[in-house]
C-alpha atoms as a PDB file:
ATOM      1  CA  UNK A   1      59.735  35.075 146.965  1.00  0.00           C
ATOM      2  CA  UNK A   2      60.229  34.562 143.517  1.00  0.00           C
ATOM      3  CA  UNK A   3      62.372  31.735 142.273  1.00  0.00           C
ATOM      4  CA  UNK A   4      65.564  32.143 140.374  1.00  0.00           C
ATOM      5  CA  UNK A   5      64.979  31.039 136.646  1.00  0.00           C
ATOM      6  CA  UNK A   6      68.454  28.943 136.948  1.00  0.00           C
ATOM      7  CA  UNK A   7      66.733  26.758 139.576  1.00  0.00           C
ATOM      8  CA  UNK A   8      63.741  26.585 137.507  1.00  0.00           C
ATOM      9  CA  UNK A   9      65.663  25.153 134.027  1.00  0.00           C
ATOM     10  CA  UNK A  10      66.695  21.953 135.598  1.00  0.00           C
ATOM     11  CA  UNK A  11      62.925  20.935 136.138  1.00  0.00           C
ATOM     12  CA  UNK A  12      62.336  21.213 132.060  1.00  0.00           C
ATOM     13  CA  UNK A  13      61.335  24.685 132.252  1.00  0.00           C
ATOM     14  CA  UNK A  14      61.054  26.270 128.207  1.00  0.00           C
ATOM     15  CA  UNK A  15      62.733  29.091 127.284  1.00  0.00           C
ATOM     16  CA  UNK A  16      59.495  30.791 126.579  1.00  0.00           C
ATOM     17  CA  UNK A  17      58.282  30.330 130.066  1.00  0.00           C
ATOM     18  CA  UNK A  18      61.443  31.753 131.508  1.00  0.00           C
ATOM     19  CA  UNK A  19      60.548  34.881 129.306  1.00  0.00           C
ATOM     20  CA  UNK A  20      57.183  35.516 129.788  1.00  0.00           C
ATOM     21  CA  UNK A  21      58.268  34.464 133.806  1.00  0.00           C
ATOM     22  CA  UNK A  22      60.689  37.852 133.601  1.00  0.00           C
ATOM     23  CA  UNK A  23      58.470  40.099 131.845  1.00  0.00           C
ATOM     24  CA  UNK A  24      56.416  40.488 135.161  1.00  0.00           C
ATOM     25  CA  UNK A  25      59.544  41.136 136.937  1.00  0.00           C
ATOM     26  CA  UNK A  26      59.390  43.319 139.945  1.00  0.00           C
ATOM     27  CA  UNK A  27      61.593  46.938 138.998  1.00  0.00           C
ATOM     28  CA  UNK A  28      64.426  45.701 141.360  1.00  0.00           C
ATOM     29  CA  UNK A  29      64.971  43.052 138.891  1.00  0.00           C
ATOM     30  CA  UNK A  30      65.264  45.221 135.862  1.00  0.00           C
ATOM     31  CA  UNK A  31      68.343  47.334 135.071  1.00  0.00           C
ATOM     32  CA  UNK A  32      68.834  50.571 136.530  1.00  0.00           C
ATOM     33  CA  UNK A  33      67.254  53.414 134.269  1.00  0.00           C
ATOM     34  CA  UNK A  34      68.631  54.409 132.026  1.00  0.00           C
ATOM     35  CA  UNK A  35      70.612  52.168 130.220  1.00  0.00           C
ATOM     36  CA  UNK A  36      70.563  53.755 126.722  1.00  0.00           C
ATOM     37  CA  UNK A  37      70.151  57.185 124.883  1.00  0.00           C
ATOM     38  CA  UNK A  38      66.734  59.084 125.157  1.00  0.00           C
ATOM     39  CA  UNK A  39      65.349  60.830 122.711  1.00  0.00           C
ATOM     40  CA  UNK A  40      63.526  64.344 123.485  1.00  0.00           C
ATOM     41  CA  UNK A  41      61.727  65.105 120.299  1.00  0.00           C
ATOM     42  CA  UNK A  42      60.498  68.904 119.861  1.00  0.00           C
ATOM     43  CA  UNK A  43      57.919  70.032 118.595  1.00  0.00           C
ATOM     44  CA  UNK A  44      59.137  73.621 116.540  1.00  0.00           C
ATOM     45  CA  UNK A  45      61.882  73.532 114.021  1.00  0.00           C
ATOM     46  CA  UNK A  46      65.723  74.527 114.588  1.00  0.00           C
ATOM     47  CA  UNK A  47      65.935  77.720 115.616  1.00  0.00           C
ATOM     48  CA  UNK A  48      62.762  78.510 117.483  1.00  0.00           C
ATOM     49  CA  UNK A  49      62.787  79.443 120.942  1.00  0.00           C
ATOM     50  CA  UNK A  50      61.163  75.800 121.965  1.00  0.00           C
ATOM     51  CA  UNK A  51      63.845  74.196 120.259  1.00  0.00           C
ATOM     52  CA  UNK A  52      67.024  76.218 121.540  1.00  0.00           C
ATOM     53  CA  UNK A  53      65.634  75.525 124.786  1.00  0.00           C
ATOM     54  CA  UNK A  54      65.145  71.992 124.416  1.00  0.00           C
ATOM     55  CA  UNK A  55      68.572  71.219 123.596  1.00  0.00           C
ATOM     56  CA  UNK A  56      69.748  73.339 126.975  1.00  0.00           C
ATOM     57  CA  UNK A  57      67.446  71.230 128.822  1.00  0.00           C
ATOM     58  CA  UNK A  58      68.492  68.048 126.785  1.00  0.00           C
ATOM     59  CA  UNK A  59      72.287  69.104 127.871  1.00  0.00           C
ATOM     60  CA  UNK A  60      71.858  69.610 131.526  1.00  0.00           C
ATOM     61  CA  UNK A  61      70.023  66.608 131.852  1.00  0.00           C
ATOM     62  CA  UNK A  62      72.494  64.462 129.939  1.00  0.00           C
ATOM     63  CA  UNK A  63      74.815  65.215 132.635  1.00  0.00           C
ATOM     64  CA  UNK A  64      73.084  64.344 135.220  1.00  0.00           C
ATOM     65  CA  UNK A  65      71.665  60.703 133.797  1.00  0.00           C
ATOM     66  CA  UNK A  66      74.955  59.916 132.219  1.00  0.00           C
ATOM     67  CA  UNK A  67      73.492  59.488 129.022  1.00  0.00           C
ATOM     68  CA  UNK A  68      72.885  61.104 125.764  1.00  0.00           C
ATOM     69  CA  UNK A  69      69.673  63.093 125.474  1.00  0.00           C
ATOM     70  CA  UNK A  70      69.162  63.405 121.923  1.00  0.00           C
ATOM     71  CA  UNK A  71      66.872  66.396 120.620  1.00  0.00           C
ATOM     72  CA  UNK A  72      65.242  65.728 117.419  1.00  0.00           C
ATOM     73  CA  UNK A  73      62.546  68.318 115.776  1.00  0.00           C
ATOM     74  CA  UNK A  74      59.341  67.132 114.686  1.00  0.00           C
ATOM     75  CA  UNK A  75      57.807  70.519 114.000  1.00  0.00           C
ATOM     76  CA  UNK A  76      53.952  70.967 112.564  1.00  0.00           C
ATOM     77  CA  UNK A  77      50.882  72.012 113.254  1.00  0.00           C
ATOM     78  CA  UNK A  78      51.818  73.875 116.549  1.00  0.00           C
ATOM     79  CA  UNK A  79      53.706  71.106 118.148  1.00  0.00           C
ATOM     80  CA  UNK A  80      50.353  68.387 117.724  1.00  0.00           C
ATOM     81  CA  UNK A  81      52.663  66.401 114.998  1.00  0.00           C
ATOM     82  CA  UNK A  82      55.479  65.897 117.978  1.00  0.00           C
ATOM     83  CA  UNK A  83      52.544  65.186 120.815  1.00  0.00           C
ATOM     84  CA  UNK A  84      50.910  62.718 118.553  1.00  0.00           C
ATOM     85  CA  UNK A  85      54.347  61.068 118.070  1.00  0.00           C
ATOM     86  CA  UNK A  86      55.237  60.697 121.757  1.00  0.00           C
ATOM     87  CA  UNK A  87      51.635  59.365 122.375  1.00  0.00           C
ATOM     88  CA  UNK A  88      52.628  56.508 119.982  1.00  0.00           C
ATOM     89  CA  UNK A  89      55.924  55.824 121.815  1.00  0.00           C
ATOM     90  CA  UNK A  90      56.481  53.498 124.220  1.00  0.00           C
ATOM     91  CA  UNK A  91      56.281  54.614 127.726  1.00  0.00           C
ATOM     92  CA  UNK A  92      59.385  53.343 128.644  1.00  0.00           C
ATOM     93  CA  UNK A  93      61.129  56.260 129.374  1.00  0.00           C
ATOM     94  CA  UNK A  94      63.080  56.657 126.262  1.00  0.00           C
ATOM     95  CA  UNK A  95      60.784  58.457 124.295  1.00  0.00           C
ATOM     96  CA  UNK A  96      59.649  62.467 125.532  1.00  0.00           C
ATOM     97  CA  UNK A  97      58.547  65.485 123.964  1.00  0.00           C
ATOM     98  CA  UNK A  98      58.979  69.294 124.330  1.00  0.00           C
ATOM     99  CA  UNK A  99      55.509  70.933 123.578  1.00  0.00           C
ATOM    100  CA  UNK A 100      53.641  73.725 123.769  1.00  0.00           C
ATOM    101  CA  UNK A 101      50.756  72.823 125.653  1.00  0.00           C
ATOM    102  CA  UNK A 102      48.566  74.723 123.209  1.00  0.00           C
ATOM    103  CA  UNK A 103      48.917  71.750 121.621  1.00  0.00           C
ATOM    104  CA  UNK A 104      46.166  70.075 124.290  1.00  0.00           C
ATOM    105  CA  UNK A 105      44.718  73.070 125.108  1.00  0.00           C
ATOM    106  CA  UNK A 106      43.655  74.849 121.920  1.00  0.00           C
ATOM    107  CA  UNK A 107      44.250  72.759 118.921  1.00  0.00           C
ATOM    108  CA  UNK A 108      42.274  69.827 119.833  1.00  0.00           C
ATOM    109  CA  UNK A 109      39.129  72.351 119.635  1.00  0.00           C
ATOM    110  CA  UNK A 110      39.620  72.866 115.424  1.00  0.00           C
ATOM    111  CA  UNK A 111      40.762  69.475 114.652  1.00  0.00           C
ATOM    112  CA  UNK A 112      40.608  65.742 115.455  1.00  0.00           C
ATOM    113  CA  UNK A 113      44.141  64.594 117.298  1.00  0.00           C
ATOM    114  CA  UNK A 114      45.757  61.223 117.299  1.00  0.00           C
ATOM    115  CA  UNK A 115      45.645  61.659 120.409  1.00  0.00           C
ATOM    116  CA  UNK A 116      43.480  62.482 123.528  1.00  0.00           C
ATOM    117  CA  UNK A 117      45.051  65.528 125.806  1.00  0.00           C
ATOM    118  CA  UNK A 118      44.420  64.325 129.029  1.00  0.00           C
ATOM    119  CA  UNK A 119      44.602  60.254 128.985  1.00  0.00           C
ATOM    120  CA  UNK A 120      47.290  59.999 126.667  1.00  0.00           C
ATOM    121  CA  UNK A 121      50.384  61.638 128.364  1.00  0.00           C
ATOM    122  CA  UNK A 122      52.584  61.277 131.238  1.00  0.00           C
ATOM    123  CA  UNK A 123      53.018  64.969 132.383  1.00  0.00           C
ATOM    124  CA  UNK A 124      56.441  65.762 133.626  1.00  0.00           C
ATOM    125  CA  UNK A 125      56.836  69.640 133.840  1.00  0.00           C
ATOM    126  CA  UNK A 126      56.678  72.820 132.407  1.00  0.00           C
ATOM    127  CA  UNK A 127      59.615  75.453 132.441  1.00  0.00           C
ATOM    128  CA  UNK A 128      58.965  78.249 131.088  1.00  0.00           C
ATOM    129  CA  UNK A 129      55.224  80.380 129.421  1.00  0.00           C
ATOM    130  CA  UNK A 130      55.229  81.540 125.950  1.00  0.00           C
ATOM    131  CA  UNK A 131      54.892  85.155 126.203  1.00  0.00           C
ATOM    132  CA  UNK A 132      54.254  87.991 124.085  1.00  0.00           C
ATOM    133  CA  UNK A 133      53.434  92.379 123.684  1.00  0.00           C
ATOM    134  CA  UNK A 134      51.816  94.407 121.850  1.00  0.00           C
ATOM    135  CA  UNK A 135      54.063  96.434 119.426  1.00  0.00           C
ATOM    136  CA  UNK A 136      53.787  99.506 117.264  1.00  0.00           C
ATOM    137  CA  UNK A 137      56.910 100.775 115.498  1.00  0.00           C
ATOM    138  CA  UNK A 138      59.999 102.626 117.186  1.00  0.00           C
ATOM    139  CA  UNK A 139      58.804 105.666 115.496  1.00  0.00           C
ATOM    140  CA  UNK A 140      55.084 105.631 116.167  1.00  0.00           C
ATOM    141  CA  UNK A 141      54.154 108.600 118.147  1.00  0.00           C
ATOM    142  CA  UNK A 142      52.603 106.377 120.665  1.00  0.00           C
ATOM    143  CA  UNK A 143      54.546 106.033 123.478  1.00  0.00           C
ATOM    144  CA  UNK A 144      52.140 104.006 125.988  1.00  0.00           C
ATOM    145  CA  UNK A 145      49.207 102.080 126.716  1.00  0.00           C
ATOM    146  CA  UNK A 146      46.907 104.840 127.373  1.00  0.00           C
ATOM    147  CA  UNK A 147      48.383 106.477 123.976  1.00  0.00           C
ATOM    148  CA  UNK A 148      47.304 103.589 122.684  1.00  0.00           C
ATOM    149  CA  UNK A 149      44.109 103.270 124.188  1.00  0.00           C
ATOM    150  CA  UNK A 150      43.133 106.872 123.314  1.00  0.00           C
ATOM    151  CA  UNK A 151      44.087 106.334 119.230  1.00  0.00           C
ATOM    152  CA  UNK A 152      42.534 103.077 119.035  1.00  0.00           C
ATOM    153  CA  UNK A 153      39.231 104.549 119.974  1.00  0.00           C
ATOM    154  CA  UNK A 154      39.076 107.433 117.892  1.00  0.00           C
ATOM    155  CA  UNK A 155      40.429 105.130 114.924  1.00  0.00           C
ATOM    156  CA  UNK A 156      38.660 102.091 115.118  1.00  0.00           C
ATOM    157  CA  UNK A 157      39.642  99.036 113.178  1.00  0.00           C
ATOM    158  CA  UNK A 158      43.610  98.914 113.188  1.00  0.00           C
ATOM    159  CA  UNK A 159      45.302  96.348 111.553  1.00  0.00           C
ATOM    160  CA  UNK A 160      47.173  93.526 113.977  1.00  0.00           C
ATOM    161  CA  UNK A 161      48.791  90.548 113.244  1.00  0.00           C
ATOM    162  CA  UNK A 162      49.437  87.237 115.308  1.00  0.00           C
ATOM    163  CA  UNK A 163      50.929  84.055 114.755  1.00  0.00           C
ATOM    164  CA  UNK A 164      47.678  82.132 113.759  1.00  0.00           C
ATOM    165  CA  UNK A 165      43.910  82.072 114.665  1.00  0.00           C
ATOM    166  CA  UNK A 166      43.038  81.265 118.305  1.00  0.00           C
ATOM    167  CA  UNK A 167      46.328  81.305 119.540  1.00  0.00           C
ATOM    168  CA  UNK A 168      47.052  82.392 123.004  1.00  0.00           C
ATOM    169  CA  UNK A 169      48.679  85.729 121.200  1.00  0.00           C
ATOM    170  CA  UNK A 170      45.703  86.625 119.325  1.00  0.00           C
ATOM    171  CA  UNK A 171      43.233  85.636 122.222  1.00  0.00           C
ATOM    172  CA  UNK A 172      44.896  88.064 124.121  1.00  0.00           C
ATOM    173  CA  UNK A 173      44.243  91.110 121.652  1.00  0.00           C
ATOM    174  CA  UNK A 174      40.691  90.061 121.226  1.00  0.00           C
ATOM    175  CA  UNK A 175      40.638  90.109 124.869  1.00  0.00           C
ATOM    176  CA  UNK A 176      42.277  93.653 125.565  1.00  0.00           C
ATOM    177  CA  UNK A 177      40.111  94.979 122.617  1.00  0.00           C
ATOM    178  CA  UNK A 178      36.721  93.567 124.487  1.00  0.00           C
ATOM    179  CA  UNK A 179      38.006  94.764 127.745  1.00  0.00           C
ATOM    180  CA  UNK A 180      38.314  98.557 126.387  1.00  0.00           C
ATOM    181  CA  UNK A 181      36.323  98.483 124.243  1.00  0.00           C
ATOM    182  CA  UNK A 182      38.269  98.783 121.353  1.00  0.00           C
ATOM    183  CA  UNK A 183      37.547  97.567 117.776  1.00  0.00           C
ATOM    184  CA  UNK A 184      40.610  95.795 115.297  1.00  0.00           C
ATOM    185  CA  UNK A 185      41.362  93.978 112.389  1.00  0.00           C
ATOM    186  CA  UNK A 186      42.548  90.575 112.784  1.00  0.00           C
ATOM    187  CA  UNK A 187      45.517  89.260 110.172  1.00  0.00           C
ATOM    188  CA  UNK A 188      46.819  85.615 111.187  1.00  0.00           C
ATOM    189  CA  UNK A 189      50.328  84.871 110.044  1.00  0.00           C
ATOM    190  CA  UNK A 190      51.788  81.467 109.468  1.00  0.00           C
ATOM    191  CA  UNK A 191      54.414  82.348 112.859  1.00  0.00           C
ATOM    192  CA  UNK A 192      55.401  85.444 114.617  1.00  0.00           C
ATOM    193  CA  UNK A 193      58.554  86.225 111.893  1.00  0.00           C
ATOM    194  CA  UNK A 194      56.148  87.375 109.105  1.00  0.00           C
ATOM    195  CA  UNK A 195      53.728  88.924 110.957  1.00  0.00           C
ATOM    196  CA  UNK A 196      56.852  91.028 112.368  1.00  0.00           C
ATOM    197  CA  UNK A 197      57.921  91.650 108.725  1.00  0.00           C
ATOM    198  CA  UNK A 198      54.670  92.906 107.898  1.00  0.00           C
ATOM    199  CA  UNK A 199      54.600  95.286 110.177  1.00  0.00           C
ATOM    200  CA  UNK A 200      58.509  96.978 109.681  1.00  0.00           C
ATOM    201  CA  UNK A 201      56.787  97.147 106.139  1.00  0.00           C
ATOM    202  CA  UNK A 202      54.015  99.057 107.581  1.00  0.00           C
ATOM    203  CA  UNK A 203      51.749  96.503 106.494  1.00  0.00           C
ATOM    204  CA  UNK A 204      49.848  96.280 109.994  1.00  0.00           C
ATOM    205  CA  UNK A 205      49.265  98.805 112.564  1.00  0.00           C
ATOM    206  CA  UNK A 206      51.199  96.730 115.267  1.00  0.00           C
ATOM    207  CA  UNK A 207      51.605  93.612 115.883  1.00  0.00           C
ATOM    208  CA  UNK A 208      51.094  90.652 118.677  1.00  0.00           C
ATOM    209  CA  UNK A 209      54.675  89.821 119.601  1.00  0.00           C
ATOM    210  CA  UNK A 210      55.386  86.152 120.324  1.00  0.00           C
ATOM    211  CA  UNK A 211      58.792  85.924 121.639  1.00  0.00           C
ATOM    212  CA  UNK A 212      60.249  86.803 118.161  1.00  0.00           C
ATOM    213  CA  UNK A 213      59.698  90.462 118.898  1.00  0.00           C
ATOM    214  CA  UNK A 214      61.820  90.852 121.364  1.00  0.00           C
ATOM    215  CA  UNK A 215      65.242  91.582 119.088  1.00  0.00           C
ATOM    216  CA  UNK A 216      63.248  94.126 117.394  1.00  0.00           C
ATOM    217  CA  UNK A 217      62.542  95.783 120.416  1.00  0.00           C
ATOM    218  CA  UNK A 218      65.984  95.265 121.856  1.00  0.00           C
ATOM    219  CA  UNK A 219      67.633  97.102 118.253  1.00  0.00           C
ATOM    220  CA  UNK A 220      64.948  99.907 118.998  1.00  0.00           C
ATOM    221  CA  UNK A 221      63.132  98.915 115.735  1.00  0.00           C
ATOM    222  CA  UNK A 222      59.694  98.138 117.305  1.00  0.00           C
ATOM    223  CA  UNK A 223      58.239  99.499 120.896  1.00  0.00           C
ATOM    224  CA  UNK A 224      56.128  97.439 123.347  1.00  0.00           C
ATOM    225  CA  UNK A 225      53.471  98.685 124.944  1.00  0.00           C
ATOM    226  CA  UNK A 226      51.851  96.005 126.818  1.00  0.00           C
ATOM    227  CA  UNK A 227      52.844  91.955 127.505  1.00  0.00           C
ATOM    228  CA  UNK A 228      50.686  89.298 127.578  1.00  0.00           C
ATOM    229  CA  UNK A 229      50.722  86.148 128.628  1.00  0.00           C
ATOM    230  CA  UNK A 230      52.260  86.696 131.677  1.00  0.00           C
ATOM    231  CA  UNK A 231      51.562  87.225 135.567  1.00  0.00           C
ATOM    232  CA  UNK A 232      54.502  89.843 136.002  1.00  0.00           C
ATOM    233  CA  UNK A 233      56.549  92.784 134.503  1.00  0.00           C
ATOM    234  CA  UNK A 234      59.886  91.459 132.756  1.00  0.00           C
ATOM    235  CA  UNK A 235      62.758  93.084 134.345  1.00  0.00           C
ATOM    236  CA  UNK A 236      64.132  94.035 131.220  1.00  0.00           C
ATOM    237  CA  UNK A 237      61.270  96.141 130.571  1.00  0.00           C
ATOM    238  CA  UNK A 238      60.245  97.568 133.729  1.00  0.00           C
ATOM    239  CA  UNK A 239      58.446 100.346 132.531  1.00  0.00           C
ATOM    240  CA  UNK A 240      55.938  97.953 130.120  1.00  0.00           C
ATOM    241  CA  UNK A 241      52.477  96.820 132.048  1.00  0.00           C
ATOM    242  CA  UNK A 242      50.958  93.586 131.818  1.00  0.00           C
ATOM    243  CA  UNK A 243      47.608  93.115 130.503  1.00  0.00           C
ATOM    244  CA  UNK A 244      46.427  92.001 133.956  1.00  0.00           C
ATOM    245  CA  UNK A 245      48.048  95.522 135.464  1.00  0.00           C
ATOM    246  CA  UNK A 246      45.113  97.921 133.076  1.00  0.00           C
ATOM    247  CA  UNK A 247      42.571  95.652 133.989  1.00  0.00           C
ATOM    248  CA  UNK A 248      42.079  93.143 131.179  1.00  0.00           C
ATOM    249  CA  UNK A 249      41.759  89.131 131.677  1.00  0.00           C
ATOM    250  CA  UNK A 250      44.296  87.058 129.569  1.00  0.00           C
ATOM    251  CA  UNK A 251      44.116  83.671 128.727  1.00  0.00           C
ATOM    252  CA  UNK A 252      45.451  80.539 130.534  1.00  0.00           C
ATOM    253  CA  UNK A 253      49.101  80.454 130.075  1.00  0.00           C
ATOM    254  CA  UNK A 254      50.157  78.634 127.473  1.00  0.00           C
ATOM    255  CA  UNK A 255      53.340  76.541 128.670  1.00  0.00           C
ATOM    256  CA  UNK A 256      56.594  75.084 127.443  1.00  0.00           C
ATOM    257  CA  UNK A 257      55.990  71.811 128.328  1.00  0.00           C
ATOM    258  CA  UNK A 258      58.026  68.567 128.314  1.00  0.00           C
ATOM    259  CA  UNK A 259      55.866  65.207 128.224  1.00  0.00           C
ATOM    260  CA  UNK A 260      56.126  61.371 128.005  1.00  0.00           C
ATOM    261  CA  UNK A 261      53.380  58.574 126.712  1.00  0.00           C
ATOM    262  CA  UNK A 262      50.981  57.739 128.846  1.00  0.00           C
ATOM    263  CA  UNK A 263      51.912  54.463 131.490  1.00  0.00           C
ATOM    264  CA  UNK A 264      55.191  55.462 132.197  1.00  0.00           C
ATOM    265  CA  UNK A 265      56.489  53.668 135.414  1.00  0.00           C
ATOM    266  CA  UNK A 266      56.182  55.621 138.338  1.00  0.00           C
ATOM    267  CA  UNK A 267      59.921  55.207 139.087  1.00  0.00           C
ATOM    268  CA  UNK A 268      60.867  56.155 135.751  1.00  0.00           C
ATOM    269  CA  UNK A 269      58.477  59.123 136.012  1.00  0.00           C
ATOM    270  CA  UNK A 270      60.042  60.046 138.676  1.00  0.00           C
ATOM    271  CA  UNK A 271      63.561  60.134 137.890  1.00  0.00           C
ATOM    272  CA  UNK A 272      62.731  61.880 135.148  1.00  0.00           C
ATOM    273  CA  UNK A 273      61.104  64.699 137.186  1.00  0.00           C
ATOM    274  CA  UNK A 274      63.775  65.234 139.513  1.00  0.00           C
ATOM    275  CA  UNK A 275      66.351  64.882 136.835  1.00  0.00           C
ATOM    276  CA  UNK A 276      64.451  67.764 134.014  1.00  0.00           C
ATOM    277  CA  UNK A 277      63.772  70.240 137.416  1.00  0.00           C
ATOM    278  CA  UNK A 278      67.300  69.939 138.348  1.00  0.00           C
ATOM    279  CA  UNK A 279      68.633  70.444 134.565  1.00  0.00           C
ATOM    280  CA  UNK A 280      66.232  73.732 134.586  1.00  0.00           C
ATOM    281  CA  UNK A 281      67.652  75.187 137.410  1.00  0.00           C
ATOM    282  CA  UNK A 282      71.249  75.080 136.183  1.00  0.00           C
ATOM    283  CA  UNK A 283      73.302  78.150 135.463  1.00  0.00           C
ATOM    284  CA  UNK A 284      73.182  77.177 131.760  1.00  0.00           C
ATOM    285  CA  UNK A 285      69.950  76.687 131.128  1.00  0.00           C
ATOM    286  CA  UNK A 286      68.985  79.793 133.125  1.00  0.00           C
ATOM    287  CA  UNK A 287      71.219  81.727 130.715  1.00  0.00           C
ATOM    288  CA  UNK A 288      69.235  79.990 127.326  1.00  0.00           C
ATOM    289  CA  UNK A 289      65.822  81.298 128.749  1.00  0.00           C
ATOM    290  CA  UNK A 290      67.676  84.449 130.021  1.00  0.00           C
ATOM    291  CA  UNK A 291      68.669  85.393 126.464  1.00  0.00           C
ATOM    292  CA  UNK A 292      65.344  84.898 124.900  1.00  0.00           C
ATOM    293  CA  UNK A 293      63.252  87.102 127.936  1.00  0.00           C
ATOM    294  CA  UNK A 294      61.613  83.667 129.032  1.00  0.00           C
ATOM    295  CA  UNK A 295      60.982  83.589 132.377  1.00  0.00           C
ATOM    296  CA  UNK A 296      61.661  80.444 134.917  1.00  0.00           C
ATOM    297  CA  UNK A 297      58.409  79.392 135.626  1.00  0.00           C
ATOM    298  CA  UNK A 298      58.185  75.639 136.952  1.00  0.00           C
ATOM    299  CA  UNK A 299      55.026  73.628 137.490  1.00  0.00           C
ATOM    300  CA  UNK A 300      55.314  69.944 138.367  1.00  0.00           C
ATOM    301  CA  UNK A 301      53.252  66.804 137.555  1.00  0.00           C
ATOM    302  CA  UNK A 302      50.409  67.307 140.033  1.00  0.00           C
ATOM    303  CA  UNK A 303      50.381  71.657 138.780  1.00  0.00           C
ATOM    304  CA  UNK A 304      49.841  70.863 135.129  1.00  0.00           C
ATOM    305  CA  UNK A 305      47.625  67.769 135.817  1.00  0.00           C
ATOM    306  CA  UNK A 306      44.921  70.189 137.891  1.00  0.00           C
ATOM    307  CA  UNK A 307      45.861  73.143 135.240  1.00  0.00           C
ATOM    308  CA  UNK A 308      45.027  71.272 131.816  1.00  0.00           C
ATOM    309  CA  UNK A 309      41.119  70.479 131.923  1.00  0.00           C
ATOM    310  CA  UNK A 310      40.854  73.813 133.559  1.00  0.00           C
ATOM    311  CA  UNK A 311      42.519  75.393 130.624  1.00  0.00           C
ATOM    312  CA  UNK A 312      41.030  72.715 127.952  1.00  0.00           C
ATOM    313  CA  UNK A 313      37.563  74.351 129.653  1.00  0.00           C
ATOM    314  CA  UNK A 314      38.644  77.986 129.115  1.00  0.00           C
ATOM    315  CA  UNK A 315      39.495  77.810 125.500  1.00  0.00           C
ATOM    316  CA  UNK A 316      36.418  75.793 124.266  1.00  0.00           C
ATOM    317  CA  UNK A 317      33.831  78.136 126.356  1.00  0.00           C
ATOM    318  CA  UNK A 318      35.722  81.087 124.427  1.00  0.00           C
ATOM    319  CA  UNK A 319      36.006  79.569 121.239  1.00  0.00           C
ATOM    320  CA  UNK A 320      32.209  78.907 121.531  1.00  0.00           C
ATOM    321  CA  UNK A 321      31.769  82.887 122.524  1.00  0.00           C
ATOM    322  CA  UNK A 322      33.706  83.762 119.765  1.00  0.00           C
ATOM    323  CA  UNK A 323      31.697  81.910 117.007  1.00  0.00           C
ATOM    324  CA  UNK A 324      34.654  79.591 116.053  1.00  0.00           C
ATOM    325  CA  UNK A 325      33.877  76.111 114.553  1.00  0.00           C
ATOM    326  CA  UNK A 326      34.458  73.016 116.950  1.00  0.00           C
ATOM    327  CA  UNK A 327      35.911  70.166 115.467  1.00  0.00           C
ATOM    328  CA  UNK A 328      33.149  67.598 114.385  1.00  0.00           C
END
């Protein structure tokens, strides 16, 4: 039993005793989290599908903790400028990060991080993968896949473009085009909104969608032919394969995923897990991910903890295949 600090004063006990004394407090002495605002820092800028659904999740979750969940963007360099700032937080709870997990996955390969993927995070969930199709234009006279197919290999060396090198987007054409046996051109983007324009402008040949194609293909303006980065048809394109349905491997997904520093306490960690599952699942937030063609995919701690190295492993045995420069 530990003594109260008021019995303890009496006997000459410093002030500076008593404080280091209830530092190593047990949790039942400490107030109940959470006692004050969090902030959920994200790691795309206003407007981006990662951010929109941030501040859903933020809201949900707000209501259920009974405190404000702030969301504040901290967009760069595919989300490693908001995991790097997490990493430096203190892992008290307050402090969390919407990411795409590309971010520990893929990026770390091409450049030194602040941070180390797999020691420096507390891993709380993932709600959602970023998906993508391949598109042509509305008017194209190819209608399908196996259109597709059959013009790519009698014109070899169409023009694509992607939201950056090495991406899980652009993997997943070099993929398709290795799997059939198809030859393109390669033209990375700085994001999925120019590489769109480029193509109304009939600049490319077609494009790799990245969630910001999916308006244009809802106003009829582009037509997909194929997703990728996904396990399963979307049901508002039923008639649209997967990659995996003609027989071509894809890339580990790459997730929407919502982290804390590393050394969180278990209790907070926990909280926090049953609090961000139950926000996903709400009406509203279903709705946000609804409107963008996300799909609901959970994975928990333990899922994304036995999912990362496998995934780190992936990418840097491809990116070695491929010829691509590792980070010295």
């Amino acid at each position: 039993m530990i003594p109260s600090p008021r019995l303890l004063a009496p006997f000459g006990v410093s002030s500076i005793v008593l404080a280091c004394w209830a530092a190593f407090l047990p949790p039942a002495f400490s107030q109940t989290y959470p006692v004050k605002s969090i902030t959920l820092y994200c790691g795309f800028s206003a407007g981006a599908t990662t951010d929109v659904t941030a501040r859903a999740l933020a809201g949900a979750a707000e209501k259920i903790l009974g405190v404000p969940v702030v969301v504040e963007d901290r967009d760069g360099g595919g989300s490693t400028v908001c995991a790097a700032l997490v990493a430096s937080k203190s892992p008290d709870g307050y402090n969390l990060g919407v990411i795409s997990s590309s971010a520990l996955t893929i990026r770390p390969y091409f450049a030194k991080m602040a941070f180390d993927p797999l020691k420096d995070f507390t891993l709380l969930m993932a709600y959602s993968e970023y998906i993508g199709g391949l598109c042509v234009l509305a008017e194209s006279p190819l209608k399908t896949i196996d259109d597709f197919i059959s013009y790519a290999k009698k014109n070899p060396g169409l023009s694509y473009g992607s939201p950056g090198s090495y991406g899980g987007h652009h993997l997943s054409i070099e993929l398709f085009a290795e799997c059939k046996g198809l030859k393109f051109k390669h033209v990375p983007f700085k994001g999925g909104a120019p590489a769109n324009t480029a193509l109304m402008g009939k600049h490319l040949d077609f494009v790799a969608g990245s969630g910001q194609h999916i308006p244009y293909v809802k106003q009829g303006i582009f037509r997909m032919l194929v997703l990728t980065g996904c396990e399963k048809r979307d049901s508002d394109f039923p008639d649209v394969p997967t990659m995996r349905e003609i027989g071509c491997p894809e890339p580990p997904t790459v997730d929407y995923l919502v982290v804390g520093p590393k050394g969180m306490p278990e209790a907070v960690t926990k909280k926090l897990e049953g609090t961000l599952k139950a926000a996903s699942e709400t009406p509203e937030f279903q709705k946000v991910l609804a409107n963008f063609n996300l799909p609901y995919v959970y994975k928990n701690r333990a899922q994304i903890e036995k999912r990362l190295p496998e995934a780190i492993a992936w990418f840097k045995n491809t990116f070695k295949k491929m010829g691509a420069r590792e980070n010295p």
